[in-house]
PDB file of N, CA and C in Angstrom:
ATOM      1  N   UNK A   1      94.399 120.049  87.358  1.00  0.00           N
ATOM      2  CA  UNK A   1      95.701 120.209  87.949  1.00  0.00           C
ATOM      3  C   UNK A   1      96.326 121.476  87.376  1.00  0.00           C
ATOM      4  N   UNK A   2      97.050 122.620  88.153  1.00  0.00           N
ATOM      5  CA  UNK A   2      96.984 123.653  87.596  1.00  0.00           C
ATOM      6  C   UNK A   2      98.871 123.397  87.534  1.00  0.00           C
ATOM      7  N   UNK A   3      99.286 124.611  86.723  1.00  0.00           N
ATOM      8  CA  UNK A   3     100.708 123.990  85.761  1.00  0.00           C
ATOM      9  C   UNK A   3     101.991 124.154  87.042  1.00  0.00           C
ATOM     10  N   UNK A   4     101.641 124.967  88.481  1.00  0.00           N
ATOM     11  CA  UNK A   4     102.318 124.495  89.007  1.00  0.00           C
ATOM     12  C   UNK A   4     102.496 123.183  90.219  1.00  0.00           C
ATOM     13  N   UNK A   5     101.797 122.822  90.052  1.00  0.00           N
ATOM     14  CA  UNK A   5     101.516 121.273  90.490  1.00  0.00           C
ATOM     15  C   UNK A   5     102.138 120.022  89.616  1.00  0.00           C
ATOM     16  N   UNK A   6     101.901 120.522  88.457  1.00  0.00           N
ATOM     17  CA  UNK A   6     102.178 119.624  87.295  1.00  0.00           C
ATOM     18  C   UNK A   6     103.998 119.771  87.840  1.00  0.00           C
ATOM     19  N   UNK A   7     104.128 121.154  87.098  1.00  0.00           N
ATOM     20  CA  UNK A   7     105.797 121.147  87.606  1.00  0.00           C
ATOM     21  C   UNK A   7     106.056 120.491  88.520  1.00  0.00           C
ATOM     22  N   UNK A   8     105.536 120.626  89.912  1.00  0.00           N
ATOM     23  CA  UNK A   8     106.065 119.894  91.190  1.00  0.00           C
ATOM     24  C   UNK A   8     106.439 118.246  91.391  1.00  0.00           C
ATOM     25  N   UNK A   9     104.902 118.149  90.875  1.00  0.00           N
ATOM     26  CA  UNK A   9     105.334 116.808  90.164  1.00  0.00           C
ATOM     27  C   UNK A   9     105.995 115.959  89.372  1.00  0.00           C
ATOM     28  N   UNK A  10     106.341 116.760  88.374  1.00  0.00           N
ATOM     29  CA  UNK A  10     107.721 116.159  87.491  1.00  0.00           C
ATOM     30  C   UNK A  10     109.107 116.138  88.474  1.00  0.00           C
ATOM     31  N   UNK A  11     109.096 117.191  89.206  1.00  0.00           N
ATOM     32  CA  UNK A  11     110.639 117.631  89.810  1.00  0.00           C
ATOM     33  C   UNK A  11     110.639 116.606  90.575  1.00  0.00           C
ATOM     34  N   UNK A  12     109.886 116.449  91.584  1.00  0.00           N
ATOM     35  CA  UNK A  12     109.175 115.547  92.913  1.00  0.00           C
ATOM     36  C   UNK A  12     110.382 114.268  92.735  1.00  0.00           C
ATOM     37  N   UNK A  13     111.454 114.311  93.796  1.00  0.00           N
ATOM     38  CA  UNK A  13     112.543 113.471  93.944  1.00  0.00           C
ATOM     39  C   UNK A  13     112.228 112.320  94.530  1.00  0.00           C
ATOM     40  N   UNK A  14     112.453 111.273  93.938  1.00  0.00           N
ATOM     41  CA  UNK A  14     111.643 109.550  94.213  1.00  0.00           C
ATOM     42  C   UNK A  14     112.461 109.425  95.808  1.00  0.00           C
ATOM     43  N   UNK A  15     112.046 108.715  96.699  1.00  0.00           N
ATOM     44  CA  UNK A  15     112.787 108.764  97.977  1.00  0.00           C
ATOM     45  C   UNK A  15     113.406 107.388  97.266  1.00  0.00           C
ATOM     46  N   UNK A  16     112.927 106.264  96.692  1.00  0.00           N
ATOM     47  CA  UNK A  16     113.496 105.513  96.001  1.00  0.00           C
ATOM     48  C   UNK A  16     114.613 105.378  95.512  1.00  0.00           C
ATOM     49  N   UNK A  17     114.969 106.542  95.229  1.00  0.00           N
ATOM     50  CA  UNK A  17     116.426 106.675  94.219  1.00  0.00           C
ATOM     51  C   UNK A  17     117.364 106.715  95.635  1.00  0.00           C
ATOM     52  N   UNK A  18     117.108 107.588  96.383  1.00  0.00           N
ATOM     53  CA  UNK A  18     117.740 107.844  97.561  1.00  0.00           C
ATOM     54  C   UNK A  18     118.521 106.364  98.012  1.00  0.00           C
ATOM     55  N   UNK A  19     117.330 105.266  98.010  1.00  0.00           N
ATOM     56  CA  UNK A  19     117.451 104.146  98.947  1.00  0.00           C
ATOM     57  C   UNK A  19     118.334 103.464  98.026  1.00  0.00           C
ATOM     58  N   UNK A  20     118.338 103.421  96.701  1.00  0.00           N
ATOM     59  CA  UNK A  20     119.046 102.626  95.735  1.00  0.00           C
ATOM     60  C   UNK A  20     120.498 103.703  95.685  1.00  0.00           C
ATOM     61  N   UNK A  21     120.416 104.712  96.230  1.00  0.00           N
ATOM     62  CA  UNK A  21     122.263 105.183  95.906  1.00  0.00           C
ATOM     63  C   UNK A  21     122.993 104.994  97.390  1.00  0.00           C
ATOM     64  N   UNK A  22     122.029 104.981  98.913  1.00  0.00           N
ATOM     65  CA  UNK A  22     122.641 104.600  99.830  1.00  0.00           C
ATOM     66  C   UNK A  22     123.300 103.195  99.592  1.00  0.00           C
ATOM     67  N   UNK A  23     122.102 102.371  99.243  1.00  0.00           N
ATOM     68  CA  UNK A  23     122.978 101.177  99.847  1.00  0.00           C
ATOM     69  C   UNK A  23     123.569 100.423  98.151  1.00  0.00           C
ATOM     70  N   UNK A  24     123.607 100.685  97.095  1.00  0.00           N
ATOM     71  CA  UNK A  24     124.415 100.166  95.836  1.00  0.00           C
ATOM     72  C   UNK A  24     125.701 101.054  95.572  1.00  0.00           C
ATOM     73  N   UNK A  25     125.272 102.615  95.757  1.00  0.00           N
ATOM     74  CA  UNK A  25     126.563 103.619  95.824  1.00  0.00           C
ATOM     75  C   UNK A  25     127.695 103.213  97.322  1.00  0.00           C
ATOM     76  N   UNK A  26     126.823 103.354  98.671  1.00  0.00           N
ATOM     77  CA  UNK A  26     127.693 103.128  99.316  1.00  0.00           C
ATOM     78  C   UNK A  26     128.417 101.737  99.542  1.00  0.00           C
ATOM     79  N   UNK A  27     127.855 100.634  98.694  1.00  0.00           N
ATOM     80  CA  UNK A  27     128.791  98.943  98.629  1.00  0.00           C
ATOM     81  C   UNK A  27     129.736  99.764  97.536  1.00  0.00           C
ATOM     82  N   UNK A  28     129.382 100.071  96.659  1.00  0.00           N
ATOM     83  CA  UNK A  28     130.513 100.586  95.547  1.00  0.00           C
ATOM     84  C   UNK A  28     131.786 101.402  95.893  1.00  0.00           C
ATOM     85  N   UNK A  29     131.473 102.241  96.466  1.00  0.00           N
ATOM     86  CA  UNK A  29     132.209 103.265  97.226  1.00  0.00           C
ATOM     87  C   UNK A  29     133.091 102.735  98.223  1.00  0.00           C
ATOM     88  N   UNK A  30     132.565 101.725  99.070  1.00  0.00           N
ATOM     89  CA  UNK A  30     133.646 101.324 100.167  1.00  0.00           C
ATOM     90  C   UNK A  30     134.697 100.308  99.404  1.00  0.00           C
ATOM     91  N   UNK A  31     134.020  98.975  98.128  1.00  0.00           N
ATOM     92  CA  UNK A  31     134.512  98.267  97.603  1.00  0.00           C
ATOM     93  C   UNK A  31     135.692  99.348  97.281  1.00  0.00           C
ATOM     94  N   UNK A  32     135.419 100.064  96.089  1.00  0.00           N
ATOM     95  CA  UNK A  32     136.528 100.754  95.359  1.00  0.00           C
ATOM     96  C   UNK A  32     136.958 101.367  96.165  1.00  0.00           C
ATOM     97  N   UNK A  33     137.230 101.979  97.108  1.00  0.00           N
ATOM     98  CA  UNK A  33     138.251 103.017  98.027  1.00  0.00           C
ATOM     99  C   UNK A  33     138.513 102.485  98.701  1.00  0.00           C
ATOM    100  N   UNK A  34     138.115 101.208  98.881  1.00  0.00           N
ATOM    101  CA  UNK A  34     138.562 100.257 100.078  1.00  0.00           C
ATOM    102  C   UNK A  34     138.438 100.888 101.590  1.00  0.00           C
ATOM    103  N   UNK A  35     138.023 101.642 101.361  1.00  0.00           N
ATOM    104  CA  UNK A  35     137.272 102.517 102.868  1.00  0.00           C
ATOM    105  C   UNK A  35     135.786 102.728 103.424  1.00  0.00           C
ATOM    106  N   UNK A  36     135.748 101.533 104.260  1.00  0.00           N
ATOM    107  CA  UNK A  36     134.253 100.585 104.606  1.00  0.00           C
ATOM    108  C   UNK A  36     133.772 102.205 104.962  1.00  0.00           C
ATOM    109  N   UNK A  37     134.338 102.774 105.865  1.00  0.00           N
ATOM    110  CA  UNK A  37     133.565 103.925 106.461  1.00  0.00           C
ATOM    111  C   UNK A  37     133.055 105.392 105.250  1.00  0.00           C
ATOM    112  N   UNK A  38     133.874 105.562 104.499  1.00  0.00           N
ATOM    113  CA  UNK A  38     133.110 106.547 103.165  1.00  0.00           C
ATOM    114  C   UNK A  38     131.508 106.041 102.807  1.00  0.00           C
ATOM    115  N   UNK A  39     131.677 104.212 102.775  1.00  0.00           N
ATOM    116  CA  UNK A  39     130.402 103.881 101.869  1.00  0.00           C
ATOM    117  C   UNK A  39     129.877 104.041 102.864  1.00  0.00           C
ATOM    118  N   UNK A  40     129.790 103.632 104.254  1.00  0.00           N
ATOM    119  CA  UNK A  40     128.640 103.824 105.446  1.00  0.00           C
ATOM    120  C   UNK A  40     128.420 105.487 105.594  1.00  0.00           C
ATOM    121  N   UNK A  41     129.340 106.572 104.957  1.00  0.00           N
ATOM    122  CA  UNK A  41     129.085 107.718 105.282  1.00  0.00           C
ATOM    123  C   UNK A  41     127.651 108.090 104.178  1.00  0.00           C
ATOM    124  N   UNK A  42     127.977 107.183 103.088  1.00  0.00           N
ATOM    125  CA  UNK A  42     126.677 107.250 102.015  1.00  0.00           C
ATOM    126  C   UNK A  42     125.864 107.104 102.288  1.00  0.00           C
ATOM    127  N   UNK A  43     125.750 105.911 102.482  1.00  0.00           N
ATOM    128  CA  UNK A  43     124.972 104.985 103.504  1.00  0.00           C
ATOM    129  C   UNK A  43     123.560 106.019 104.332  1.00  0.00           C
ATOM    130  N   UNK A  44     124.777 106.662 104.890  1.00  0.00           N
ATOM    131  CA  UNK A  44     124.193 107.264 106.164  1.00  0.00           C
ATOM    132  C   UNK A  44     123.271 108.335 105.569  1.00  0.00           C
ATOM    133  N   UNK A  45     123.859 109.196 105.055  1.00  0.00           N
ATOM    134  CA  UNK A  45     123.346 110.656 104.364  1.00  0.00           C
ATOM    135  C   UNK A  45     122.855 109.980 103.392  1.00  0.00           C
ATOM    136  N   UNK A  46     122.170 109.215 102.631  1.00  0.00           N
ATOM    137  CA  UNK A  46     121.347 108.996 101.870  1.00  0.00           C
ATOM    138  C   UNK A  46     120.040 108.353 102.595  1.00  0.00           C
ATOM    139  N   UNK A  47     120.125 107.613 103.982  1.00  0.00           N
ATOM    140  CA  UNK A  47     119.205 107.108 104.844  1.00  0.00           C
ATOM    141  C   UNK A  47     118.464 108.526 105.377  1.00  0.00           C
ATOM    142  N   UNK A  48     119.614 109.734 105.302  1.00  0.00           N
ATOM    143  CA  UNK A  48     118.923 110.913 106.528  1.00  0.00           C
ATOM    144  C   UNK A  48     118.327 111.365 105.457  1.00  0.00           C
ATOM    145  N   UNK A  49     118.617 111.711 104.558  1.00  0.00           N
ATOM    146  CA  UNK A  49     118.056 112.473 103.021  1.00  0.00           C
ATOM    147  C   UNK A  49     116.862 111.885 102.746  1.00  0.00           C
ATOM    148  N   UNK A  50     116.811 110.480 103.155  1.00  0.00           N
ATOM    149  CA  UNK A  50     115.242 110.081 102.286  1.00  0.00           C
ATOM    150  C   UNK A  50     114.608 110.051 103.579  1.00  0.00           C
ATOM    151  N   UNK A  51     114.712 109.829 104.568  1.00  0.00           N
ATOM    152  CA  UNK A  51     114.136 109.848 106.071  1.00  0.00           C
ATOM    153  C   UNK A  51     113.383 110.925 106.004  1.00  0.00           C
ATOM    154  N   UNK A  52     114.088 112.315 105.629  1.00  0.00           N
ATOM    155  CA  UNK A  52     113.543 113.663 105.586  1.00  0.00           C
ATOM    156  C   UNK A  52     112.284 113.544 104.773  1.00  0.00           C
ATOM    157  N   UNK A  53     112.551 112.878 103.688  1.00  0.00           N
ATOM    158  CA  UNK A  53     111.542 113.221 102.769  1.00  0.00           C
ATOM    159  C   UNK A  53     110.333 112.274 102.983  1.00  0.00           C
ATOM    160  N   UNK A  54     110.359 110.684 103.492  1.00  0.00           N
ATOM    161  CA  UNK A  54     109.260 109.749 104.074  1.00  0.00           C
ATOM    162  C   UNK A  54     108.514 110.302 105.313  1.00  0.00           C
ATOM    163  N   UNK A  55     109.548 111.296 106.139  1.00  0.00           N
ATOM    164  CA  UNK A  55     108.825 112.121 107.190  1.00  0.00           C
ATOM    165  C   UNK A  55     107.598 113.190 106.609  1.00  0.00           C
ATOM    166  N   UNK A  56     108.452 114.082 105.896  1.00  0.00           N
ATOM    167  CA  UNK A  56     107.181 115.007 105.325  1.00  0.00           C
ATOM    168  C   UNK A  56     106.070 114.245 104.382  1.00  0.00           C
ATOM    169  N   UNK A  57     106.625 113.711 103.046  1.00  0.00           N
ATOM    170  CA  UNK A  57     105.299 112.919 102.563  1.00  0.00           C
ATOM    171  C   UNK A  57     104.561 111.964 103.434  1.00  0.00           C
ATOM    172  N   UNK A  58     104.300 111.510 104.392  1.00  0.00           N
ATOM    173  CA  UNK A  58     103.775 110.126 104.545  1.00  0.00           C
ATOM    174  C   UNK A  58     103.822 110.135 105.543  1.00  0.00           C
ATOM    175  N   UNK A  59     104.852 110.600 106.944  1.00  0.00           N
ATOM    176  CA  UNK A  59     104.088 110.854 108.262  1.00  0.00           C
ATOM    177  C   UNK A  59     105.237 110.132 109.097  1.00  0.00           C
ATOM    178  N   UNK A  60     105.245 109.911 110.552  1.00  0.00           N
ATOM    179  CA  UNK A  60     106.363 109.498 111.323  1.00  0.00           C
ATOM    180  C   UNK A  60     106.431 108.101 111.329  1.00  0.00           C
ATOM    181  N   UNK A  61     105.181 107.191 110.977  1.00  0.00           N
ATOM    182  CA  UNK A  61     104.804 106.128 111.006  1.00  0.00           C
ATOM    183  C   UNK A  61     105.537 105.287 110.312  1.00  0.00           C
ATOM    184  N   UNK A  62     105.074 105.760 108.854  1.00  0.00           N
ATOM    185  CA  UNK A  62     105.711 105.114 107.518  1.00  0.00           C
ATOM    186  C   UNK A  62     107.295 105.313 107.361  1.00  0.00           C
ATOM    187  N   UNK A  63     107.688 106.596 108.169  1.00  0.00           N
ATOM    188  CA  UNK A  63     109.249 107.190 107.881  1.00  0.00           C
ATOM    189  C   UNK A  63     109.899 106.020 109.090  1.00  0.00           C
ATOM    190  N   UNK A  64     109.473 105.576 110.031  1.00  0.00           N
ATOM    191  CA  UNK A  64     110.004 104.400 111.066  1.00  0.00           C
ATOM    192  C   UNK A  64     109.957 103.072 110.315  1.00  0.00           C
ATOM    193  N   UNK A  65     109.282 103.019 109.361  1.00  0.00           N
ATOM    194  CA  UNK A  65     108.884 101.334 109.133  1.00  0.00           C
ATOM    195  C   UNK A  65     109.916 101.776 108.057  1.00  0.00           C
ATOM    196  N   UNK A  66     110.051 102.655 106.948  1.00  0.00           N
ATOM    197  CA  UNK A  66     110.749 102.344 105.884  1.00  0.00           C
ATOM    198  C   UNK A  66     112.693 102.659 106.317  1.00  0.00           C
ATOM    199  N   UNK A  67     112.697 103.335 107.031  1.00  0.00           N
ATOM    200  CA  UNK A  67     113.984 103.143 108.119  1.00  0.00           C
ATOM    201  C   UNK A  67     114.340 101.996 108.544  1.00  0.00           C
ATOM    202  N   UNK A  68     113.822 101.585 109.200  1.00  0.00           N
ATOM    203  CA  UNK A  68     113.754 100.087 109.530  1.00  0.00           C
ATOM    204  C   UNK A  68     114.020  99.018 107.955  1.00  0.00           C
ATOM    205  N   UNK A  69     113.480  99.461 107.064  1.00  0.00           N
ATOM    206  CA  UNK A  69     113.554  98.459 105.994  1.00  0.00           C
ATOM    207  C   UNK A  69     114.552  98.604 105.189  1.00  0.00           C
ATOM    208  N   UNK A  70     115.150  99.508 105.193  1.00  0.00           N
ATOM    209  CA  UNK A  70     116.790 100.492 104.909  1.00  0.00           C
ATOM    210  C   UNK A  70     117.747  99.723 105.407  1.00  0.00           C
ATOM    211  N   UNK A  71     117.678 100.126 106.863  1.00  0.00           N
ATOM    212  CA  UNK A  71     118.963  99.393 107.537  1.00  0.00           C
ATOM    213  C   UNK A  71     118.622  97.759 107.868  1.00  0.00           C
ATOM    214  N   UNK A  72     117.471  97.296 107.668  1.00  0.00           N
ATOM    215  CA  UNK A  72     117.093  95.604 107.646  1.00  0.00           C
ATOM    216  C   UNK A  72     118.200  95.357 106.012  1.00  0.00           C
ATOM    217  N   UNK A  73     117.594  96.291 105.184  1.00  0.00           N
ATOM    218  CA  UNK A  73     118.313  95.792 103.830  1.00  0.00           C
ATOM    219  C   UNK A  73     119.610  95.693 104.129  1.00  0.00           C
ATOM    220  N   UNK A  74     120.403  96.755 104.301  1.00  0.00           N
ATOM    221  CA  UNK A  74     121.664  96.806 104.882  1.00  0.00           C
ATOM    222  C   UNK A  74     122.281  95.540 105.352  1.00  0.00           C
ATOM    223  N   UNK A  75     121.865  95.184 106.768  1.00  0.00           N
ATOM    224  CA  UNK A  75     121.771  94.115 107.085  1.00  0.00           C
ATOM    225  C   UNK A  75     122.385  92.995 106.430  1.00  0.00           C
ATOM    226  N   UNK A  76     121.132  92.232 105.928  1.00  0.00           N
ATOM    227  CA  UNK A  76     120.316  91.342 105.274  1.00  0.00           C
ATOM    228  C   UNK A  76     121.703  91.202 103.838  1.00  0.00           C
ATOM    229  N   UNK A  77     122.231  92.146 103.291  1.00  0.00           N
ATOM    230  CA  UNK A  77     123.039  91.851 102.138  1.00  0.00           C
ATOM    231  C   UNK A  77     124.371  91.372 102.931  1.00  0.00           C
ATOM    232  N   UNK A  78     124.438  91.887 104.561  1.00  0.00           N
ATOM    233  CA  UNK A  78     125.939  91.697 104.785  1.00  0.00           C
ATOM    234  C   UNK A  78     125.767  89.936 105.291  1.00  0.00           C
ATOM    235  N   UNK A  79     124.261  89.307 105.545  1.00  0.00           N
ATOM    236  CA  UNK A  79     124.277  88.162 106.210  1.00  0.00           C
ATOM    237  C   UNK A  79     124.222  87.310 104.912  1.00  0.00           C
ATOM    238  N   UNK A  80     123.467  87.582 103.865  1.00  0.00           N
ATOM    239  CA  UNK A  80     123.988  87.018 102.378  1.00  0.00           C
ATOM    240  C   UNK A  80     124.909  86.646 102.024  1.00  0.00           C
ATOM    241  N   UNK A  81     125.775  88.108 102.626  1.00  0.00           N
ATOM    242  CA  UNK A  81     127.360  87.562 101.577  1.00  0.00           C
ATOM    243  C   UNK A  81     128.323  87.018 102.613  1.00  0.00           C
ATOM    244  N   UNK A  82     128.094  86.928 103.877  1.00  0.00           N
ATOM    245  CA  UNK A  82     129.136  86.970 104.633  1.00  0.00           C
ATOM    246  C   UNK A  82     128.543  85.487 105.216  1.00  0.00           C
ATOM    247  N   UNK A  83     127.238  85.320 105.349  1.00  0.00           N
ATOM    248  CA  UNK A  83     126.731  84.280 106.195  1.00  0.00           C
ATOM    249  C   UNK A  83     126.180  83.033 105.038  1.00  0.00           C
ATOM    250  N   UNK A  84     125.479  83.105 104.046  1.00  0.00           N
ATOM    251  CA  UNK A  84     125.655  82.327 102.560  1.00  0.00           C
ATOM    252  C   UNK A  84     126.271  82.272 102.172  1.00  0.00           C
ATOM    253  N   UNK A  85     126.869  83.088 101.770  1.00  0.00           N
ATOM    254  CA  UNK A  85     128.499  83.048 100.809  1.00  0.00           C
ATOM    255  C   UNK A  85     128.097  83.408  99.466  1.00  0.00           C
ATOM    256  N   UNK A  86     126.813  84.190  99.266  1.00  0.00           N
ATOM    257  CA  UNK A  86     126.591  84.720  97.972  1.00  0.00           C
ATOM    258  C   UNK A  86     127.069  85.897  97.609  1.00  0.00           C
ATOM    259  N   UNK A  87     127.892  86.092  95.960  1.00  0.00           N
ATOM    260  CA  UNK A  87     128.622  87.584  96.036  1.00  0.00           C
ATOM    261  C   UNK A  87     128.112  88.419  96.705  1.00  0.00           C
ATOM    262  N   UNK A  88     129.205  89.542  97.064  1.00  0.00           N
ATOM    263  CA  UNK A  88     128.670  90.437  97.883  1.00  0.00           C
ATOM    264  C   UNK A  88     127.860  91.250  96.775  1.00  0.00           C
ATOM    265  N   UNK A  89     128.483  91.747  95.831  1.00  0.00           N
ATOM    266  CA  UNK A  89     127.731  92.409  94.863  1.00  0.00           C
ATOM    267  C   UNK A  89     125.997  91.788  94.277  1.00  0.00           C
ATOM    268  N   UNK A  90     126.024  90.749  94.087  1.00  0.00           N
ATOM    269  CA  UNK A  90     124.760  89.951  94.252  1.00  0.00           C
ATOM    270  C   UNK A  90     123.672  90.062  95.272  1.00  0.00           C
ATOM    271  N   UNK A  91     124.043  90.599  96.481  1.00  0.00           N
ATOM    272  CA  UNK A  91     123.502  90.060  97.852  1.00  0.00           C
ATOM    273  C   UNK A  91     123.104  91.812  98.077  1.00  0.00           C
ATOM    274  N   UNK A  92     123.852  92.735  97.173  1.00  0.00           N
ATOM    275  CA  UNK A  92     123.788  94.613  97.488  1.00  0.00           C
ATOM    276  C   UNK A  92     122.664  94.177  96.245  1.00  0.00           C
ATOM    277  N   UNK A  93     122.567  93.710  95.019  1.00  0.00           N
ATOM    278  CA  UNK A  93     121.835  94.278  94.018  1.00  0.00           C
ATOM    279  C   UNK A  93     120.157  93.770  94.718  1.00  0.00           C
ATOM    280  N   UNK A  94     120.005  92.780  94.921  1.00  0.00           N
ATOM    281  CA  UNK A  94     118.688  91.836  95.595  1.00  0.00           C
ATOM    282  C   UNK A  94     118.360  92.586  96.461  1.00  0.00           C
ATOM    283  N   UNK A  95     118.824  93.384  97.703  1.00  0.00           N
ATOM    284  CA  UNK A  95     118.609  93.673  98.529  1.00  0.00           C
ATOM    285  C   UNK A  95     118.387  95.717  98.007  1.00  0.00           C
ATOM    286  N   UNK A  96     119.130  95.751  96.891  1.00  0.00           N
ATOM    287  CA  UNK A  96     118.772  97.037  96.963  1.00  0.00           C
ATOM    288  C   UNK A  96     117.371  97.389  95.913  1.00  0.00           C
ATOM    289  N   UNK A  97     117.488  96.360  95.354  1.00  0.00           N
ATOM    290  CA  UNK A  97     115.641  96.192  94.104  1.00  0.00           C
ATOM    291  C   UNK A  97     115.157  95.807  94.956  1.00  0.00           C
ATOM    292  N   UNK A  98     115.091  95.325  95.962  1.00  0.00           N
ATOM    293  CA  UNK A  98     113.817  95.133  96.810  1.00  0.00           C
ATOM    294  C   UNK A  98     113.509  96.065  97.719  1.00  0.00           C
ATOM    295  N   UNK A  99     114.518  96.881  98.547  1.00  0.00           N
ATOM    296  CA  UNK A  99     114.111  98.061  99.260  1.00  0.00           C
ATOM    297  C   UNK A  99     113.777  99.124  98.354  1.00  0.00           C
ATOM    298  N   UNK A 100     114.240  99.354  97.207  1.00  0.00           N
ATOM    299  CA  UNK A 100     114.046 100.622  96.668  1.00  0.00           C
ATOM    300  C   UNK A 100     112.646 100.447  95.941  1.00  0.00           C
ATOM    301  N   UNK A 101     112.082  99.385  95.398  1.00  0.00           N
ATOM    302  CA  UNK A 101     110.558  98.969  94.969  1.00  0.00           C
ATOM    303  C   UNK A 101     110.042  99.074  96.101  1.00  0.00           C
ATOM    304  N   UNK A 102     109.862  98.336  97.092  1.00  0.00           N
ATOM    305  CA  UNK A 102     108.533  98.867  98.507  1.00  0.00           C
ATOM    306  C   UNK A 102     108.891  99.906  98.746  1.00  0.00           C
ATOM    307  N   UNK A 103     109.961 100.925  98.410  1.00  0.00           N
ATOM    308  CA  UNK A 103     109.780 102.328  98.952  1.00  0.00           C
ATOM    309  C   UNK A 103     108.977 102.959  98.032  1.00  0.00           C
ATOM    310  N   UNK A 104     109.245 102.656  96.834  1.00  0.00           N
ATOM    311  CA  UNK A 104     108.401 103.833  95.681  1.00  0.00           C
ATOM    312  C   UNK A 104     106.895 103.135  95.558  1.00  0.00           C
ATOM    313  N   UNK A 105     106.923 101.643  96.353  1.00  0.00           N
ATOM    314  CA  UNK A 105     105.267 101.601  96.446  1.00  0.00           C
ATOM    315  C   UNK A 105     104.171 102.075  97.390  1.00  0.00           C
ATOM    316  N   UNK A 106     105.774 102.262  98.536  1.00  0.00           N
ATOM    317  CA  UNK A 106     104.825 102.978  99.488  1.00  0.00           C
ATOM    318  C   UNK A 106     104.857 104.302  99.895  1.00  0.00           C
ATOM    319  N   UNK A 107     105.922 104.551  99.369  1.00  0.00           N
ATOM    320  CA  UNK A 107     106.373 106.285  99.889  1.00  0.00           C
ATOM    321  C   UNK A 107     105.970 107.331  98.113  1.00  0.00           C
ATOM    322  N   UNK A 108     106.605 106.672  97.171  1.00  0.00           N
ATOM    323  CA  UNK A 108     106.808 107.711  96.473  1.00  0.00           C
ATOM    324  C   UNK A 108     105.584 107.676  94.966  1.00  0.00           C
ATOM    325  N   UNK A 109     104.845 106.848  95.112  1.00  0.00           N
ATOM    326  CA  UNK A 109     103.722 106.512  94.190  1.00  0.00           C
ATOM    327  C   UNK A 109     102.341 107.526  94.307  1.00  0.00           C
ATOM    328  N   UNK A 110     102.223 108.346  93.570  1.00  0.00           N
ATOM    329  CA  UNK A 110     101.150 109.344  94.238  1.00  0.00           C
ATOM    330  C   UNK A 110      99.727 108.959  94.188  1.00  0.00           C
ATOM    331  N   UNK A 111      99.097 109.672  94.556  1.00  0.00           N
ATOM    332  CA  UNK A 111      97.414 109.136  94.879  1.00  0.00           C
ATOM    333  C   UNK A 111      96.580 108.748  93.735  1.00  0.00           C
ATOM    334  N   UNK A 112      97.458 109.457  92.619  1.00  0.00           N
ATOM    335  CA  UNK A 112      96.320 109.694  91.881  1.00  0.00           C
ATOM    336  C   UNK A 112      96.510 108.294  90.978  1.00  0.00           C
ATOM    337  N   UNK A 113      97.816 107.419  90.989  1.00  0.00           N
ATOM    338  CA  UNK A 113      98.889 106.670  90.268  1.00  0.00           C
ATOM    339  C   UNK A 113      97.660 104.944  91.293  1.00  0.00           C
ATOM    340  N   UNK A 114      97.828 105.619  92.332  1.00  0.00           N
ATOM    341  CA  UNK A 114      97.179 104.656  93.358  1.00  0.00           C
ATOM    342  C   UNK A 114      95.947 103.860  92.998  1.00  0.00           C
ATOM    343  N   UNK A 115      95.513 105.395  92.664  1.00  0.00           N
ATOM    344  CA  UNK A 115      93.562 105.505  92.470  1.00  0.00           C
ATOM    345  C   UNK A 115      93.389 104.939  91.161  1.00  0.00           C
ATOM    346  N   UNK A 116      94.645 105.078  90.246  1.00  0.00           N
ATOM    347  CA  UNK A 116      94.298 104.589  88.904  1.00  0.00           C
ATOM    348  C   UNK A 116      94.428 102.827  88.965  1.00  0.00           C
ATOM    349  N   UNK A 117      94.832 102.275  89.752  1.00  0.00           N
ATOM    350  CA  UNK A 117      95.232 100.995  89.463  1.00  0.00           C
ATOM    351  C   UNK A 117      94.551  99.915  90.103  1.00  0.00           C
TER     352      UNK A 117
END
């Protein structure tokens, strides 16, 4: 591996993180400002930001299914808290460790991380 690869690889931005600041930053953000639409603006631009990046690594395929598993999460925390009655904050943390783990298992884990295991 030659040293600028290595670099690339350290820098190399987890799409993961992305998925864990859309949807935990944007519940936080609307909670505290009390302005539902700021956190969905997070929301949003953190869905297009990692979209970009599941498109180039991994192809149109994987960037549709993990989209889909974004706004399913989304979802899925508002039918938790609103349709169970489990905190809302409870229902964002579950839902955001679980989208942001199948993303970095499937999007952001590299080959070589793959091949080793």
């Amino acid at each position: 591996m030659s040293s600028s690869t290595l670099t690339r690889a350290r820098t190399r931005l987890p799409s993961a993180v992305l998925v864990a600041v859309g949807l935990a930053a944007g519940f936080g953000i609307a909670q505290g400002t009390g302005i539902r639409a700021l956190g969905g603006a997070v929301f949003a631009a953190a869905g297009l930001a990692a979209g970009v990046l599941w498109l180039r690594r991994r192809g149109p395929a994987t960037a549709v299914a993990l989209a889909a598993l974004y706004v399913g999460a989304f979802v899925l925390a508002h039918v938790l808290a609103i349709g169970v009655g489990m905190p809302a904050w409870l229902a964002v943390s579950l839902v955001t460790l679980t989208a942001a783990g199948v993303t970095f298992g499937v999007a952001d884990r590299s080959a070589e991380t793959v091949d080793a295991v």
